[in-house]
PDB file of N, CA and C in Angstrom:
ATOM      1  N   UNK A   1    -103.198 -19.904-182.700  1.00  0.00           N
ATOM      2  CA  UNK A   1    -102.482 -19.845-181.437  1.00  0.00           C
ATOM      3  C   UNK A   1    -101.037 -19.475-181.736  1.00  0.00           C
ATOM      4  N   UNK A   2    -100.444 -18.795-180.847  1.00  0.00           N
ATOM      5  CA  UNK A   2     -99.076 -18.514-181.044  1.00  0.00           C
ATOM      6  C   UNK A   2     -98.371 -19.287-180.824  1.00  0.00           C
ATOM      7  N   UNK A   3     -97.225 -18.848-180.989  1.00  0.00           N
ATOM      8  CA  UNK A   3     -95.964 -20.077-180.547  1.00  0.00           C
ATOM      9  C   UNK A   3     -95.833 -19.444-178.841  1.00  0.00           C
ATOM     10  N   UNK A   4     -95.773 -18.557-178.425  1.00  0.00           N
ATOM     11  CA  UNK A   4     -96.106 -17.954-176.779  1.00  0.00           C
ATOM     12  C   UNK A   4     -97.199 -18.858-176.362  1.00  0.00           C
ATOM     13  N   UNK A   5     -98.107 -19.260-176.809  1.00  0.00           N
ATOM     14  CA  UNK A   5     -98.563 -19.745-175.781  1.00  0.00           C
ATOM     15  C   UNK A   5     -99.043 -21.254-176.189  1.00  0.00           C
ATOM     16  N   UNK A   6     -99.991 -21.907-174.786  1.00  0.00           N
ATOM     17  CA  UNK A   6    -100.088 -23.262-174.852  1.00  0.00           C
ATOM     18  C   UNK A   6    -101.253 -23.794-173.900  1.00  0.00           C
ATOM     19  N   UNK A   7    -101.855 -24.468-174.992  1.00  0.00           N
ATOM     20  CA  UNK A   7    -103.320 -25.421-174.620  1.00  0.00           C
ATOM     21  C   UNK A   7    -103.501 -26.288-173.745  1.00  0.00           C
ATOM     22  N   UNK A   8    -104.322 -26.539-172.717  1.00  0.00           N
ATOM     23  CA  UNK A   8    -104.626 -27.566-172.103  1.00  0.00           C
ATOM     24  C   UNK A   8    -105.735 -27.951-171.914  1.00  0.00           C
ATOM     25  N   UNK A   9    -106.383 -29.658-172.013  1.00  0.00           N
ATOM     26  CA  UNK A   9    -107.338 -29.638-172.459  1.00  0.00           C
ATOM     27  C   UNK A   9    -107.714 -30.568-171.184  1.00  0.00           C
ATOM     28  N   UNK A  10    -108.922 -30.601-170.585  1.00  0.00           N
ATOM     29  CA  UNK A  10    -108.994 -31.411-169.397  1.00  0.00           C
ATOM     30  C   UNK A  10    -110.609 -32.266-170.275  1.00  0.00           C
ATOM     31  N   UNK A  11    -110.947 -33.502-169.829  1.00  0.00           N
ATOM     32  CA  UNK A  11    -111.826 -33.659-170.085  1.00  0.00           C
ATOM     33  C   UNK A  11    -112.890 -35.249-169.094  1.00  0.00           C
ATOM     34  N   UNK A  12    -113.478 -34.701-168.391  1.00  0.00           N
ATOM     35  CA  UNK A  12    -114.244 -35.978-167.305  1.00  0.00           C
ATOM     36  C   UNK A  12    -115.456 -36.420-167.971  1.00  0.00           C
ATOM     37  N   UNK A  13    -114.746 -37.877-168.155  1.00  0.00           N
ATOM     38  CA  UNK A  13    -116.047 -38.762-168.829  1.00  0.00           C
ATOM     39  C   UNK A  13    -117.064 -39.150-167.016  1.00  0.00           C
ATOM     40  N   UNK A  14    -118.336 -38.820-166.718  1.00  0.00           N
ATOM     41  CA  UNK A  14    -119.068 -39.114-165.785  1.00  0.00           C
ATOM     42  C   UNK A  14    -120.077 -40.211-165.899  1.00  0.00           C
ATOM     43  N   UNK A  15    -120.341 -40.912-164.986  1.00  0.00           N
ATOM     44  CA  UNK A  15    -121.599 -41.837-164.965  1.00  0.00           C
ATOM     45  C   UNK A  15    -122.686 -41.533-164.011  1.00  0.00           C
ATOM     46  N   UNK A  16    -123.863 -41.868-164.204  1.00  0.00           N
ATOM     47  CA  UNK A  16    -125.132 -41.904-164.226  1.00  0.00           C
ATOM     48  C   UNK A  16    -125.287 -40.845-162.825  1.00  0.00           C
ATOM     49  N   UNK A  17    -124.390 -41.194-162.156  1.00  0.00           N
ATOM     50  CA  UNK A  17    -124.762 -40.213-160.702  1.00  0.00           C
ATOM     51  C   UNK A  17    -123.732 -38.941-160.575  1.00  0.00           C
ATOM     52  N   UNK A  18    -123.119 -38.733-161.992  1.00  0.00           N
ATOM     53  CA  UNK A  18    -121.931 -37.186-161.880  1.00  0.00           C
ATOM     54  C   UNK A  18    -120.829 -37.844-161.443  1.00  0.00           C
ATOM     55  N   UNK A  19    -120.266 -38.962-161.304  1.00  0.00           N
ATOM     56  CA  UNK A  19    -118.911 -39.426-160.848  1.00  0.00           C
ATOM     57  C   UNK A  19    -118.520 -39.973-161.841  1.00  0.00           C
ATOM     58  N   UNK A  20    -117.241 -39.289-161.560  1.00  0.00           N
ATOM     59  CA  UNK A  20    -116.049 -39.235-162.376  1.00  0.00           C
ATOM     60  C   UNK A  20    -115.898 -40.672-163.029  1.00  0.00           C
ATOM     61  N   UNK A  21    -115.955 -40.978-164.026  1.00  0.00           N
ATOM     62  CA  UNK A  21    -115.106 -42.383-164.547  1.00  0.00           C
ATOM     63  C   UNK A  21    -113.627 -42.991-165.362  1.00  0.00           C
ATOM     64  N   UNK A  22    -113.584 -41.424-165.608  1.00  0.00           N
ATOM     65  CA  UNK A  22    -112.287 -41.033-166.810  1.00  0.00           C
ATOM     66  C   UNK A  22    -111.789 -39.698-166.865  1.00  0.00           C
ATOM     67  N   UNK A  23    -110.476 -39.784-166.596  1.00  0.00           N
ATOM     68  CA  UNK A  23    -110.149 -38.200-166.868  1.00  0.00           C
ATOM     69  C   UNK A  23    -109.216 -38.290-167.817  1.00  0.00           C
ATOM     70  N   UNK A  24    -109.464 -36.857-169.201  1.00  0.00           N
ATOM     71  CA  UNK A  24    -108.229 -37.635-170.371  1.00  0.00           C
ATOM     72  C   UNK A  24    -107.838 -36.757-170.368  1.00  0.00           C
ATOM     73  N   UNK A  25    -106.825 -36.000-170.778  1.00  0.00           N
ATOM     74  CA  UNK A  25    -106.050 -34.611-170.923  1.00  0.00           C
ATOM     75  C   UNK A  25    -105.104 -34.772-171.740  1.00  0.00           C
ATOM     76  N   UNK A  26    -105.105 -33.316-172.365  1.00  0.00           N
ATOM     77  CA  UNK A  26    -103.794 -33.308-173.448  1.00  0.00           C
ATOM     78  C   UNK A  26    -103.136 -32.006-173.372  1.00  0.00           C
ATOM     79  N   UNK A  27    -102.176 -31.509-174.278  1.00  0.00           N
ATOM     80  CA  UNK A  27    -101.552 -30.362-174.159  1.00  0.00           C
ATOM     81  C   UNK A  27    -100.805 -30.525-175.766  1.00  0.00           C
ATOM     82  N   UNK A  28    -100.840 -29.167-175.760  1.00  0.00           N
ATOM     83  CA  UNK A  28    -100.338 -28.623-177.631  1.00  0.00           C
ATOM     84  C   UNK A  28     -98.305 -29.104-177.402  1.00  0.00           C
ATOM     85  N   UNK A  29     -97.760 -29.263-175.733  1.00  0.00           N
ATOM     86  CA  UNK A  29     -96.183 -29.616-175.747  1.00  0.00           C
ATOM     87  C   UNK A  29     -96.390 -31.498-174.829  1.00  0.00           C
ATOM     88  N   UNK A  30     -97.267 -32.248-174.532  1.00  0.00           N
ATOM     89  CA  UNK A  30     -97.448 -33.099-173.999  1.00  0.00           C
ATOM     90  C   UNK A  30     -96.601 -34.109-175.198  1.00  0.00           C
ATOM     91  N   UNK A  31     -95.527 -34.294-174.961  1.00  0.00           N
ATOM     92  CA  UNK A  31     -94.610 -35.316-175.844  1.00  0.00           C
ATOM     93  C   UNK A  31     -94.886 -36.798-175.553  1.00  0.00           C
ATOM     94  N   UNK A  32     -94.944 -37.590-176.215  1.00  0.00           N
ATOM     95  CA  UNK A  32     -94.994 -38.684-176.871  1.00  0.00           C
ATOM     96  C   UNK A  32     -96.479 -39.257-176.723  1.00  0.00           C
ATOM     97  N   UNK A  33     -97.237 -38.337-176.624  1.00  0.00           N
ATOM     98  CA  UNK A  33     -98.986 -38.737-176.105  1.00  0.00           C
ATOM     99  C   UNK A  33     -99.556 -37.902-177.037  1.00  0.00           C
ATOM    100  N   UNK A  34    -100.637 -38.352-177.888  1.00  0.00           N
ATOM    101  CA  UNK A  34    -101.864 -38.051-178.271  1.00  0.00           C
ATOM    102  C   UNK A  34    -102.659 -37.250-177.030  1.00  0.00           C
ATOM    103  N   UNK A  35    -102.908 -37.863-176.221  1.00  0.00           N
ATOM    104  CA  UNK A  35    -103.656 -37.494-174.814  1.00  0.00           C
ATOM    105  C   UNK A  35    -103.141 -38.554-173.890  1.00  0.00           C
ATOM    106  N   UNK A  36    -103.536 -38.403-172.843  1.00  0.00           N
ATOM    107  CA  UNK A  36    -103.236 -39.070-171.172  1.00  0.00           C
ATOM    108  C   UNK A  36    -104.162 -39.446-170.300  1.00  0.00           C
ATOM    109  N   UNK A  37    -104.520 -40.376-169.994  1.00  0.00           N
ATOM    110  CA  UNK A  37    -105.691 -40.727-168.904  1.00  0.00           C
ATOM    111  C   UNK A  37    -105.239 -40.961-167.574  1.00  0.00           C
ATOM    112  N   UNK A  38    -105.800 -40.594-166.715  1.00  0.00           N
ATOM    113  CA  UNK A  38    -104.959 -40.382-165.407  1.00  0.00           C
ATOM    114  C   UNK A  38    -106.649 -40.652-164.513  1.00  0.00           C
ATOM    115  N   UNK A  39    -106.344 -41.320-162.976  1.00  0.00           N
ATOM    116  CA  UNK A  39    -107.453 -41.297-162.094  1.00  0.00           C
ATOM    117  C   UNK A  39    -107.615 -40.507-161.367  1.00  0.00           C
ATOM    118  N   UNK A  40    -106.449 -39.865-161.063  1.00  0.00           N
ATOM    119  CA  UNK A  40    -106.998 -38.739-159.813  1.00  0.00           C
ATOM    120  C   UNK A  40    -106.010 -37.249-160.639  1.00  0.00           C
ATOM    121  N   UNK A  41    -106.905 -36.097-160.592  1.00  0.00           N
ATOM    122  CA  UNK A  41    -105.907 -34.518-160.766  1.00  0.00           C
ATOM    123  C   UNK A  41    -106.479 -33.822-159.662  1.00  0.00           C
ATOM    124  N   UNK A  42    -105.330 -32.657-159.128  1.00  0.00           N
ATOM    125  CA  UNK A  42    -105.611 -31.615-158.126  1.00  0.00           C
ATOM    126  C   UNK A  42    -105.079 -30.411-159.135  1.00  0.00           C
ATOM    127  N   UNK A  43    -105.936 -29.601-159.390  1.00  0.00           N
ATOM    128  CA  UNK A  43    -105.658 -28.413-159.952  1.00  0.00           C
ATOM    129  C   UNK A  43    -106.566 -27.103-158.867  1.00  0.00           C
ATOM    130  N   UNK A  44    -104.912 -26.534-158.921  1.00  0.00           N
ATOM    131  CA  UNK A  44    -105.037 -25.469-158.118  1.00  0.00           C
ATOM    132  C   UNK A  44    -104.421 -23.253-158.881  1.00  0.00           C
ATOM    133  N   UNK A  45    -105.729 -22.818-159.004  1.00  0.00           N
ATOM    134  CA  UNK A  45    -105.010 -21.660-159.882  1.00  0.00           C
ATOM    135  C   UNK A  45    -105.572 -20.639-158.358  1.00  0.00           C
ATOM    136  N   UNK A  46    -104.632 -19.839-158.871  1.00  0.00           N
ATOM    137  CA  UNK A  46    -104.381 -18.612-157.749  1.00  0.00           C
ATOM    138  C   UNK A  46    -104.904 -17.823-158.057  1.00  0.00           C
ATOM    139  N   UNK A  47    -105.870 -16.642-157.726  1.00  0.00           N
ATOM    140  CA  UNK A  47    -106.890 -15.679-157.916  1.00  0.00           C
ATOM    141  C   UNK A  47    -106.360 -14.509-156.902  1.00  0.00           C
ATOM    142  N   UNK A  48    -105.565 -13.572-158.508  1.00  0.00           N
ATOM    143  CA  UNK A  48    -104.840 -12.569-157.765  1.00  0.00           C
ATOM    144  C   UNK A  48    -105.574 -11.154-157.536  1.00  0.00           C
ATOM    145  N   UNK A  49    -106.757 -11.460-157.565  1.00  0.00           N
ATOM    146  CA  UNK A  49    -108.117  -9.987-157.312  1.00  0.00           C
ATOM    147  C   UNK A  49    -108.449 -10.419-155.801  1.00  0.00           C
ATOM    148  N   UNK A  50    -108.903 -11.626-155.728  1.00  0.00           N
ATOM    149  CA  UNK A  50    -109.717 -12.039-154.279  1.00  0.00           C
ATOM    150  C   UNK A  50    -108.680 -12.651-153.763  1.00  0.00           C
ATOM    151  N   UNK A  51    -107.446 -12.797-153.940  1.00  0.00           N
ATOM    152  CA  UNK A  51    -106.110 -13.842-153.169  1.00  0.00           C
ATOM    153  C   UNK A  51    -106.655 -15.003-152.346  1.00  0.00           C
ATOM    154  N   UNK A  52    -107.274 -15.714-153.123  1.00  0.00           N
ATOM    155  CA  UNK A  52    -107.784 -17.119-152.990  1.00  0.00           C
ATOM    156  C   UNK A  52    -107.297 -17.912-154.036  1.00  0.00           C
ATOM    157  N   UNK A  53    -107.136 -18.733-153.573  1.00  0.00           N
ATOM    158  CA  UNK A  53    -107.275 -20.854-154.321  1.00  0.00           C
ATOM    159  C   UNK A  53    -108.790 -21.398-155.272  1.00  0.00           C
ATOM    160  N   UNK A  54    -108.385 -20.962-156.498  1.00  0.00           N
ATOM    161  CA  UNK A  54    -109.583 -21.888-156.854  1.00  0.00           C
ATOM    162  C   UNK A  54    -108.600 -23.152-157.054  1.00  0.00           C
ATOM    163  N   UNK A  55    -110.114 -24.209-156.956  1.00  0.00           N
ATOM    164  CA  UNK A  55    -109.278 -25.606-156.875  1.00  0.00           C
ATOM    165  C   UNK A  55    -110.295 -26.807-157.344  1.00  0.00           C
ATOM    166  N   UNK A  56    -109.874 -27.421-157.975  1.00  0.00           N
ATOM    167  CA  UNK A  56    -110.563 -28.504-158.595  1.00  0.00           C
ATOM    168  C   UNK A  56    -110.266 -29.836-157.919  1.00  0.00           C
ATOM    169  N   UNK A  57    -110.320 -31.051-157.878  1.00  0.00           N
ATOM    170  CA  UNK A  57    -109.875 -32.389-157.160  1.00  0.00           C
ATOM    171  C   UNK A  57    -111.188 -32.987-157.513  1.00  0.00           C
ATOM    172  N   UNK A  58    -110.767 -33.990-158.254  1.00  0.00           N
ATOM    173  CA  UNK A  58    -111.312 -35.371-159.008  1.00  0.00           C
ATOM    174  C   UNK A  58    -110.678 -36.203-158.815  1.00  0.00           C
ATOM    175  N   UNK A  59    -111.370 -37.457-158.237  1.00  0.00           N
ATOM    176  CA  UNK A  59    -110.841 -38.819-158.825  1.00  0.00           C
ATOM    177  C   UNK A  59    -111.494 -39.689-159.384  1.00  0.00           C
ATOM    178  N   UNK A  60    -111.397 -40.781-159.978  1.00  0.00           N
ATOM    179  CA  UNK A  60    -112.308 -41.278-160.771  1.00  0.00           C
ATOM    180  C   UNK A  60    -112.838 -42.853-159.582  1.00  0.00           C
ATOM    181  N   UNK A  61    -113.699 -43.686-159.753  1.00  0.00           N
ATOM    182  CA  UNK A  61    -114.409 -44.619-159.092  1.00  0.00           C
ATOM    183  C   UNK A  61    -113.469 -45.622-158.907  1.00  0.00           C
ATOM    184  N   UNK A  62    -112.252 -45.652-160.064  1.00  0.00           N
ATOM    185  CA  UNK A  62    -111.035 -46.541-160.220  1.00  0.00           C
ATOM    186  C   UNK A  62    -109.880 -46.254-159.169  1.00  0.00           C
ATOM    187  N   UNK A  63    -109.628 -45.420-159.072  1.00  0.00           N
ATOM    188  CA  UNK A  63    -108.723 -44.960-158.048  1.00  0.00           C
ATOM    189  C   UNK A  63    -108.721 -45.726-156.578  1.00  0.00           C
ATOM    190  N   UNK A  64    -107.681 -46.493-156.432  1.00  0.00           N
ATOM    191  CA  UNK A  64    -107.331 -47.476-154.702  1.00  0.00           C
ATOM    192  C   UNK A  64    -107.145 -45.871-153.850  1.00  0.00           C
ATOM    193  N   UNK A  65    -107.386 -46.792-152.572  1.00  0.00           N
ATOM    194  CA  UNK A  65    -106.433 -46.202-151.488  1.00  0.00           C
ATOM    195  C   UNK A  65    -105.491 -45.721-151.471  1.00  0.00           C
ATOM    196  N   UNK A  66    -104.783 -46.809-151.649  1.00  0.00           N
ATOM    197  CA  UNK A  66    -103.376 -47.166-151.932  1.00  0.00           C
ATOM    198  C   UNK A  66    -102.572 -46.086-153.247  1.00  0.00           C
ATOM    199  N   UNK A  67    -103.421 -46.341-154.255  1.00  0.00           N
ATOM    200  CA  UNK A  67    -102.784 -45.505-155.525  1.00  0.00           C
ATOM    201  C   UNK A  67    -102.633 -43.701-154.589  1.00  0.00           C
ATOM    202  N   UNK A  68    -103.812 -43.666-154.022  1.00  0.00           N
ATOM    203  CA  UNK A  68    -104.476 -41.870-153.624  1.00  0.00           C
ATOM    204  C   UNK A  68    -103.196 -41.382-152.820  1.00  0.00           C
ATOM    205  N   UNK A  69    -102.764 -42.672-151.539  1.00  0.00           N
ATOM    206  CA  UNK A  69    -101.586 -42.302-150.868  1.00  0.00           C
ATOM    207  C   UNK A  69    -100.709 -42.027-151.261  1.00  0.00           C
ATOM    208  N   UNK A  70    -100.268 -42.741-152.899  1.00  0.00           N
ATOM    209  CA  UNK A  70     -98.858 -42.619-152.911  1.00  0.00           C
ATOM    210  C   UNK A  70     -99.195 -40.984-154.135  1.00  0.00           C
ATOM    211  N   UNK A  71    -100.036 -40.897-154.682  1.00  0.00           N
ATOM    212  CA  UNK A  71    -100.892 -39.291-155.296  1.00  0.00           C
ATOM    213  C   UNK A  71    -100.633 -38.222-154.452  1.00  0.00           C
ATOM    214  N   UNK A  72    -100.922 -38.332-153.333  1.00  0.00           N
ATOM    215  CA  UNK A  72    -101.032 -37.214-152.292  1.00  0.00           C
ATOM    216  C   UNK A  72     -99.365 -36.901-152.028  1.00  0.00           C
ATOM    217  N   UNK A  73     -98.892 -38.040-151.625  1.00  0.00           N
ATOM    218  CA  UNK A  73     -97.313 -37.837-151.331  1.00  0.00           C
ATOM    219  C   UNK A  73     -96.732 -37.468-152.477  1.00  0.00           C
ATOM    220  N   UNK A  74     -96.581 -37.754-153.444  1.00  0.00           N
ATOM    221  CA  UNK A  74     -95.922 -37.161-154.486  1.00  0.00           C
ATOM    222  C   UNK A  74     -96.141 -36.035-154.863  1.00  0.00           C
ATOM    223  N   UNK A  75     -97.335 -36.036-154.799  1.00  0.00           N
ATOM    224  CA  UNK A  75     -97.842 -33.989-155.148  1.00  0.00           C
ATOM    225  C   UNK A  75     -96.983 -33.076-154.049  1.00  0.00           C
ATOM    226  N   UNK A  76     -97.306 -33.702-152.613  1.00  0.00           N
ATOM    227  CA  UNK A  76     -96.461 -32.878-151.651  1.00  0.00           C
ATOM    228  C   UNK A  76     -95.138 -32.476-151.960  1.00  0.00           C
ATOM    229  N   UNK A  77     -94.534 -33.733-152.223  1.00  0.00           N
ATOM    230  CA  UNK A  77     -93.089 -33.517-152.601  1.00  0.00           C
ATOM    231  C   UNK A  77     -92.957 -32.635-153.784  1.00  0.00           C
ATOM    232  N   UNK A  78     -93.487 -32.892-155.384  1.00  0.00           N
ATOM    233  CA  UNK A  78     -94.144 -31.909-155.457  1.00  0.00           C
ATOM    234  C   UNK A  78     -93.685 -30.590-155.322  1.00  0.00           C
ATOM    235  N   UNK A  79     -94.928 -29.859-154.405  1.00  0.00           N
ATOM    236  CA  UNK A  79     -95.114 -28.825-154.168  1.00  0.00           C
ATOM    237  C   UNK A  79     -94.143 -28.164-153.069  1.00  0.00           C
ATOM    238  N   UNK A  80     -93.329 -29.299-152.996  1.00  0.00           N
ATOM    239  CA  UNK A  80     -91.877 -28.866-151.811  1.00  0.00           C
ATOM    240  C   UNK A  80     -91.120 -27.988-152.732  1.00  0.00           C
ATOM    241  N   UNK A  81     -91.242 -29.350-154.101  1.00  0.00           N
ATOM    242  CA  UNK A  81     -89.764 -28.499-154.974  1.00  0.00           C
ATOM    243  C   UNK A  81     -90.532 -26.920-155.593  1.00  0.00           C
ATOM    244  N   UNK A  82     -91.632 -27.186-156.062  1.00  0.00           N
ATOM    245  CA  UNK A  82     -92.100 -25.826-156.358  1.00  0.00           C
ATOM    246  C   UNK A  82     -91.822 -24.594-155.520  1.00  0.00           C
ATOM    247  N   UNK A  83     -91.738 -24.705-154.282  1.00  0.00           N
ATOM    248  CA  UNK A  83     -92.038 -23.755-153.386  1.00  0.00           C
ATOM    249  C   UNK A  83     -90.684 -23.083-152.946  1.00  0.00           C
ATOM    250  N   UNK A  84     -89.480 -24.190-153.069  1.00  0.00           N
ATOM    251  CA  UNK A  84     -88.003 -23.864-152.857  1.00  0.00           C
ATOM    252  C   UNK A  84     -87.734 -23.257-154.362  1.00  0.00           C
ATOM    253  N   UNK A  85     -88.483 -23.681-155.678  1.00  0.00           N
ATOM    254  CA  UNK A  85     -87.968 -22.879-156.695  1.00  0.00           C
ATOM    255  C   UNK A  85     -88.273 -21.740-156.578  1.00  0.00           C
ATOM    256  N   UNK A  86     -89.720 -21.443-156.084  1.00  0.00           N
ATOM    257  CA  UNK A  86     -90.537 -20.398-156.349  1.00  0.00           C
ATOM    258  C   UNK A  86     -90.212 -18.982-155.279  1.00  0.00           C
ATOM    259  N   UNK A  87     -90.199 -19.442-154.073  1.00  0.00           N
ATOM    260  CA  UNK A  87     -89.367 -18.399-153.188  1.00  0.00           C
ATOM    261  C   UNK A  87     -88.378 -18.663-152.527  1.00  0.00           C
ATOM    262  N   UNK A  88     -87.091 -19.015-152.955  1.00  0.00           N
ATOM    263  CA  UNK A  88     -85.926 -19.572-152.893  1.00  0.00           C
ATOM    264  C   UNK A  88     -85.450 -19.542-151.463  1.00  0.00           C
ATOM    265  N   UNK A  89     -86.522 -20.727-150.685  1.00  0.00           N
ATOM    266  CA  UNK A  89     -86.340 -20.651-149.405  1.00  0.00           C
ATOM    267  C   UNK A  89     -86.038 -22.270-148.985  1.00  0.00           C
ATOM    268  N   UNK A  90     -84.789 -22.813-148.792  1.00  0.00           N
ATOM    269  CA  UNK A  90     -84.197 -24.053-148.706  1.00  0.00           C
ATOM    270  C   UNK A  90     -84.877 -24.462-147.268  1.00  0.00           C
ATOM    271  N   UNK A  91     -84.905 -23.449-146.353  1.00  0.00           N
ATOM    272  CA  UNK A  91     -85.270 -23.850-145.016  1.00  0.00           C
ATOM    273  C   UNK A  91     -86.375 -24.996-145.010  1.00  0.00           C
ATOM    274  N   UNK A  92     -87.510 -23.848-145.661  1.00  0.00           N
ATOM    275  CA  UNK A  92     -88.960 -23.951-145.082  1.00  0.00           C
ATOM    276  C   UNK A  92     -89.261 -25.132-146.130  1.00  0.00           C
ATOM    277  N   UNK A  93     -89.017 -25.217-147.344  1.00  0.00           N
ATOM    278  CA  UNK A  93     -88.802 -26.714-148.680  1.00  0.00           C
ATOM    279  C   UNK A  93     -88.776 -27.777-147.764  1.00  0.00           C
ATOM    280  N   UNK A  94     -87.336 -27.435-147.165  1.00  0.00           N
ATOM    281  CA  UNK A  94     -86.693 -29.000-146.424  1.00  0.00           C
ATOM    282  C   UNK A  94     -87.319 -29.551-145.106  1.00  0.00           C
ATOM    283  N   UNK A  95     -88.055 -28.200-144.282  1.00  0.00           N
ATOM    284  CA  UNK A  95     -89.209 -28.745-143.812  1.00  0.00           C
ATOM    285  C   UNK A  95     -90.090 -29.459-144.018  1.00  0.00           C
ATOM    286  N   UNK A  96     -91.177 -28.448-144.899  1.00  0.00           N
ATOM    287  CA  UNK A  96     -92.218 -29.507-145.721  1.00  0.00           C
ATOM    288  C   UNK A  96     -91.691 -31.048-146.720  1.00  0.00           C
ATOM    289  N   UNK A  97     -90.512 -31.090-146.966  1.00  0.00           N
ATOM    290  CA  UNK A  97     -89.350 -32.135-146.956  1.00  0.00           C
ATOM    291  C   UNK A  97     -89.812 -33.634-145.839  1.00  0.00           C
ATOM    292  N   UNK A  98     -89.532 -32.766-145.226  1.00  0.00           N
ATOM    293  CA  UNK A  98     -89.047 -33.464-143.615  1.00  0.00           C
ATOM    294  C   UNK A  98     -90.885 -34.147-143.202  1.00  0.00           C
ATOM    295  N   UNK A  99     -91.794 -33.216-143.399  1.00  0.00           N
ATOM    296  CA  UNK A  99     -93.721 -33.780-143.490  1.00  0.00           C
ATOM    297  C   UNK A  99     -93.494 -34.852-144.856  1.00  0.00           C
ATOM    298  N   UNK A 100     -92.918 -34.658-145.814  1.00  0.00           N
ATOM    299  CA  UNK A 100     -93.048 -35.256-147.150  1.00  0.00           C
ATOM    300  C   UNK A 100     -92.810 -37.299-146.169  1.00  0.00           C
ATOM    301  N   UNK A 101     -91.548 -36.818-145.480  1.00  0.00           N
ATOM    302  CA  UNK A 101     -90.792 -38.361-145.215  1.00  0.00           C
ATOM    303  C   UNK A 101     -92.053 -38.684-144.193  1.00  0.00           C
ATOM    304  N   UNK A 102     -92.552 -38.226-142.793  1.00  0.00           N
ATOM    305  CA  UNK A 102     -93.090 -38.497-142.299  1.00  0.00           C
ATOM    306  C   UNK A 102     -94.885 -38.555-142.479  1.00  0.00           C
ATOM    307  N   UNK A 103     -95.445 -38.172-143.601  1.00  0.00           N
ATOM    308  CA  UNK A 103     -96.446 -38.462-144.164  1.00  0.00           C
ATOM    309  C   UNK A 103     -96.475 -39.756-144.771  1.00  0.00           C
ATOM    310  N   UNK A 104     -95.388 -40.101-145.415  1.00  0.00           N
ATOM    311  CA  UNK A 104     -94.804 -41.798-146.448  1.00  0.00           C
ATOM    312  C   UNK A 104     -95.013 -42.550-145.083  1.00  0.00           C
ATOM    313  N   UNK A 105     -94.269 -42.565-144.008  1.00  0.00           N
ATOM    314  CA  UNK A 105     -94.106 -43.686-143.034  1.00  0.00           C
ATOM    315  C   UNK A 105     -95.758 -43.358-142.426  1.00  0.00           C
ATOM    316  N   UNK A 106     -96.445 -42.135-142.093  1.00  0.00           N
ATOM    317  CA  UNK A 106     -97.878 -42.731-141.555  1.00  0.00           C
ATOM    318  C   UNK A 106     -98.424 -43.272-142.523  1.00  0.00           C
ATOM    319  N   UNK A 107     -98.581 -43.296-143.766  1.00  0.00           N
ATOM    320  CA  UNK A 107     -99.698 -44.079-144.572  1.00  0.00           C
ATOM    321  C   UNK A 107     -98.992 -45.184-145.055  1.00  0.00           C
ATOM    322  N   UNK A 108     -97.537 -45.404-144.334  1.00  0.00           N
ATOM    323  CA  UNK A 108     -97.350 -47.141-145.169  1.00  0.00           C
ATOM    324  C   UNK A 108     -96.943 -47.107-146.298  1.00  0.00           C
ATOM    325  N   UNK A 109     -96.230 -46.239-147.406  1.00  0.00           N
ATOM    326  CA  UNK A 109     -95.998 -46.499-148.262  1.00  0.00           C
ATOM    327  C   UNK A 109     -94.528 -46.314-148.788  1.00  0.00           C
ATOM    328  N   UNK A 110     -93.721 -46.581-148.890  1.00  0.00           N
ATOM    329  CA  UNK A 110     -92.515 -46.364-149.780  1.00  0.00           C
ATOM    330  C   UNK A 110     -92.622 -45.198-150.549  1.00  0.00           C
ATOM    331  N   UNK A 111     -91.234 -44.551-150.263  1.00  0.00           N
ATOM    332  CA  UNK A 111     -90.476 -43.056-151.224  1.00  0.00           C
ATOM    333  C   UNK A 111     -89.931 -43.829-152.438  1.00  0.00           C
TER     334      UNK A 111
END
């Protein structure tokens, strides 16, 4: 492998009925981890032939409510800052901003 580029390794331990029980992941720049176990990932890659979303979303049997809410909100936020980096549009960020605050207060949870 080069020094350009970089590994990622996803891996779902499943039980008896295909559900998820473990998700471990690593990466060749993932600092101070061997690997990482995490309950819930949303992986989303962009398909620039058919301009569609492929998209993955797992969680494991461990995963609360509670944990998923405060998962979902953070990804949003998230994908706020991505989107103000990505097409340097402060407006429409601070909008989806503005869903970020009022998504936290419908599900009850603290920013």
């Amino acid at each position: 492998m080069s020094d350009k580029s970089k590994k990622i390794n996803i891996e779902v331990e499943l039980d008896e009925k295909n559900i998820p029980e473990n998700i471990q992941w690593n990466a060749t720049d993932l600092q101070g981890y061997d690997e990482a176990s995490c309950r819930a990932m949303i992986l989303s890659m962009w398909d620039h032939t058919r301009k569609d979303t492929l998209r993955l979303d797992l969680w494991t049997k461990d995963m609360t409510v509670d944990e998923m809410k405060i998962f979902f909100h953070q990804t949003l936020v998230t994908m706020a800052d991505t989107l103000e980096k990505s097409i340097n549009d402060p407006r429409i960020s601070g909008d989806m901003r503005d869903f970020c605050a009022y998504f936290a207060e419908k599900m009850e949870i603290s920013e």
